[in-house]
Structures are given as C-alpha cells and as structure tokens.
C-alpha atoms as a PDB file:
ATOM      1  CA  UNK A   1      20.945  11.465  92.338  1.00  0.00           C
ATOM      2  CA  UNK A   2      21.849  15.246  92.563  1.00  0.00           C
ATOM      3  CA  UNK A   3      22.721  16.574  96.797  1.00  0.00           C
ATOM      4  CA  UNK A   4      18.992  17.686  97.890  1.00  0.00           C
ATOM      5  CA  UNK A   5      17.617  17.880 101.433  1.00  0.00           C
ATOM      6  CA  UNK A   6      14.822  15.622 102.634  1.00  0.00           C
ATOM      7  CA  UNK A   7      12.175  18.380 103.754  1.00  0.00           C
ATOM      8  CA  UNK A   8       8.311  17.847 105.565  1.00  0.00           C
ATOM      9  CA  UNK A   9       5.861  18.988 103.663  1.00  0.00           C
ATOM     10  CA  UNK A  10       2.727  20.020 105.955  1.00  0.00           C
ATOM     11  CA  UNK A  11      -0.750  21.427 104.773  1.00  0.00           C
ATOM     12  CA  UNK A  12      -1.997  25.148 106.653  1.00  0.00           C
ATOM     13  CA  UNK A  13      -4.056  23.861 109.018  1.00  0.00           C
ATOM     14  CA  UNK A  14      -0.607  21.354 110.589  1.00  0.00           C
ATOM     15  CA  UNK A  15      -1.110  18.433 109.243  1.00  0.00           C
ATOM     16  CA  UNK A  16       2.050  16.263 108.250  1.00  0.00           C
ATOM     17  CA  UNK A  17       1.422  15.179 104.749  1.00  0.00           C
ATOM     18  CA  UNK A  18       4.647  13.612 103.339  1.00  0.00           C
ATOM     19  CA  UNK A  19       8.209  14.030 103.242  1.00  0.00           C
ATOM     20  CA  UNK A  20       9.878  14.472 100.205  1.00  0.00           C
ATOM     21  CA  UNK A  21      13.685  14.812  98.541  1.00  0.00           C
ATOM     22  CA  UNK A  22      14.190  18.578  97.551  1.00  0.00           C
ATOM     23  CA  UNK A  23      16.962  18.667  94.498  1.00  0.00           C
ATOM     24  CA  UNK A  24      17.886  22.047  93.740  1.00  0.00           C
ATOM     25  CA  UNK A  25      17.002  25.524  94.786  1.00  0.00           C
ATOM     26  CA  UNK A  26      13.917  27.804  95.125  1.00  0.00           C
ATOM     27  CA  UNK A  27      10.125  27.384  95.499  1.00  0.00           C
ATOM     28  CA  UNK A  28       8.258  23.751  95.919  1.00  0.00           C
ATOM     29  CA  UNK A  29       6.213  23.854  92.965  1.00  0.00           C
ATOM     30  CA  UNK A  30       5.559  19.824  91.865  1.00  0.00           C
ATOM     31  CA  UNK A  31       6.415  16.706  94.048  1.00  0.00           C
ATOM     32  CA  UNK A  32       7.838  13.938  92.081  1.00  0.00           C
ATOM     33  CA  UNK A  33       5.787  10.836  93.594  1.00  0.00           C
ATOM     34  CA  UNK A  34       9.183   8.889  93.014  1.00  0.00           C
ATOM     35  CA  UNK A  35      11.068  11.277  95.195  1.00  0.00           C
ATOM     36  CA  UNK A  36       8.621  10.607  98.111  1.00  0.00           C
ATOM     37  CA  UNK A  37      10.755   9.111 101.274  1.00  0.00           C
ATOM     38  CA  UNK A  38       7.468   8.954 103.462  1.00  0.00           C
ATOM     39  CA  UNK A  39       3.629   9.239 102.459  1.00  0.00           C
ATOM     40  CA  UNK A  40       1.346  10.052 105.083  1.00  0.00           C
ATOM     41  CA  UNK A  41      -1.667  10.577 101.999  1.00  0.00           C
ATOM     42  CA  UNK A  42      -1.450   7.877 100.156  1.00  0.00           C
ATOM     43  CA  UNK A  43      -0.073   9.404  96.603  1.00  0.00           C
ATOM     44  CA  UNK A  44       1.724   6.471  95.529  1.00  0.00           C
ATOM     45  CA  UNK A  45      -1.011   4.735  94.107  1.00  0.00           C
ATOM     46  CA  UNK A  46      -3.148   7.313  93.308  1.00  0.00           C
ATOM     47  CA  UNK A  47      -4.506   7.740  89.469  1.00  0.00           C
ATOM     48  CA  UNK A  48      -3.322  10.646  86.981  1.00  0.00           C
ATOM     49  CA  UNK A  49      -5.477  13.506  87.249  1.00  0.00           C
ATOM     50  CA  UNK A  50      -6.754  12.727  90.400  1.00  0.00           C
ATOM     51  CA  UNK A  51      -7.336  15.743  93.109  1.00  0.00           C
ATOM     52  CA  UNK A  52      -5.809  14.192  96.512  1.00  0.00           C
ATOM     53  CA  UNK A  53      -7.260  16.179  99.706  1.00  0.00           C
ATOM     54  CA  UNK A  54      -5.645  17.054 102.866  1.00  0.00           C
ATOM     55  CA  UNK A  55      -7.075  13.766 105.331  1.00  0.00           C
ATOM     56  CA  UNK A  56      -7.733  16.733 108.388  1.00  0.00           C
ATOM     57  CA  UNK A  57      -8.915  19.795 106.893  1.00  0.00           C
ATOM     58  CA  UNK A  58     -10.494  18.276 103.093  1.00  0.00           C
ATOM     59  CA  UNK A  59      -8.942  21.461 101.322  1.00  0.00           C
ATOM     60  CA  UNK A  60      -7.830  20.098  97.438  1.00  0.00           C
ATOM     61  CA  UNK A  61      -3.643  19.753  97.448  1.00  0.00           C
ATOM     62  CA  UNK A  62      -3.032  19.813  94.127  1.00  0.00           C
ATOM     63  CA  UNK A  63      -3.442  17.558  90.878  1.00  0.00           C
ATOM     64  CA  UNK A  64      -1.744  14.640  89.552  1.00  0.00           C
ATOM     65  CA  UNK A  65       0.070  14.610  86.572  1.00  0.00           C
ATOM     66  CA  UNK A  66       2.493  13.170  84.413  1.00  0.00           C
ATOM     67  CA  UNK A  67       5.536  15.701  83.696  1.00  0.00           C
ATOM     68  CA  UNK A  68       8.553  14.491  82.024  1.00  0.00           C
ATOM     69  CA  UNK A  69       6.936  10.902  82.181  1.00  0.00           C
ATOM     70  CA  UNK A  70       6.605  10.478  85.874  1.00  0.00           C
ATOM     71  CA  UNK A  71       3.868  10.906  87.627  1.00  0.00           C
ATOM     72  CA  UNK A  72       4.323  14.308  89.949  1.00  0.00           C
ATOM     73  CA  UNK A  73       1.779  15.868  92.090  1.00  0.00           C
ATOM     74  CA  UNK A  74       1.722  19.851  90.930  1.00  0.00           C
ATOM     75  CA  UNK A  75       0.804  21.740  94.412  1.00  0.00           C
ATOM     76  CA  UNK A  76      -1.898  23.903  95.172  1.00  0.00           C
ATOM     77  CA  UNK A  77       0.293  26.939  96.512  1.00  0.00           C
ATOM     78  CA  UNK A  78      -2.792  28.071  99.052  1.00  0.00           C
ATOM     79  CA  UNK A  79      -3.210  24.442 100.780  1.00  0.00           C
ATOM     80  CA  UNK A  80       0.276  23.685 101.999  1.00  0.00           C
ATOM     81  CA  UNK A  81       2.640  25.610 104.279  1.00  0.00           C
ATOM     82  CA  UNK A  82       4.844  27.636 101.872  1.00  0.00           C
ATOM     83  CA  UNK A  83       8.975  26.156 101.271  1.00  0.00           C
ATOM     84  CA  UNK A  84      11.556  27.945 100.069  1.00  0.00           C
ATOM     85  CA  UNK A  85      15.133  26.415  99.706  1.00  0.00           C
END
C-alpha cells in the first residue's frame, strides 16, 4: 500500500468514531471500510446504503456505498470534525 498516515476521525460534538489510513493528500471525502485500523461505530458489517449515526449525538455520518467495488462510507461534511492533509 501507498505511505498514508493513520488519522482519528471524530464527529462535532467529540466523539471518537474510527481511525482510519489516509493515502494521499487533501480533504477526507469517503472512508474506505477496508482501510479502517479501528471502528468505534460498527461500519464493518454494516449494509450498502445504509445511513450509520454518530452513537452520542444521533446526527446522520454519511452513506454507504460501493465505489470502485468496495464498500466506502461517503461522509457527511457537516457531522464530522473537518481533516485536511
């Protein structure tokens, strides 16, 4: 795999949701579910096109999808903290 950095991912109102391996530059758009290194949520086993929520605050994270045949989370910009690398 390509040199990335293993970055927390937290939700606005401080929760710790998951950590996840960062390849590449710029904004955190979609989480590859493969790429998690530590779940607090529960993704991995969670259904395409399913709407996880934040377990603290109940505010809608994103949607699953499939994108480039793995299943990804795409994030809901306004629910988690924002992460530029």
């Amino acid at each position: 795999m390509r040199t990335g950095k293993i970055i927390e991912i937290n939700c606005r109102c401080g929760f710790h949701l998951f950590r996840y391996f960062k390849a590449g530059k710029g904004r955190l758009i979609k989480c590859l579910i493969s790429r998690f290194t530590d779940d607090f949520v529960g993704l991995k086993g969670a259904e395409t096109f399913s709407r996880p929520l934040c377990p603290n605050c109940s505010k809608e994270l994103g949607i699953i999808m499939m994108i480039h045949g793995e299943p990804a989370l795409k994030l809901n910009q306004g629910t988690i903290e924002s992460i530029r690398i």
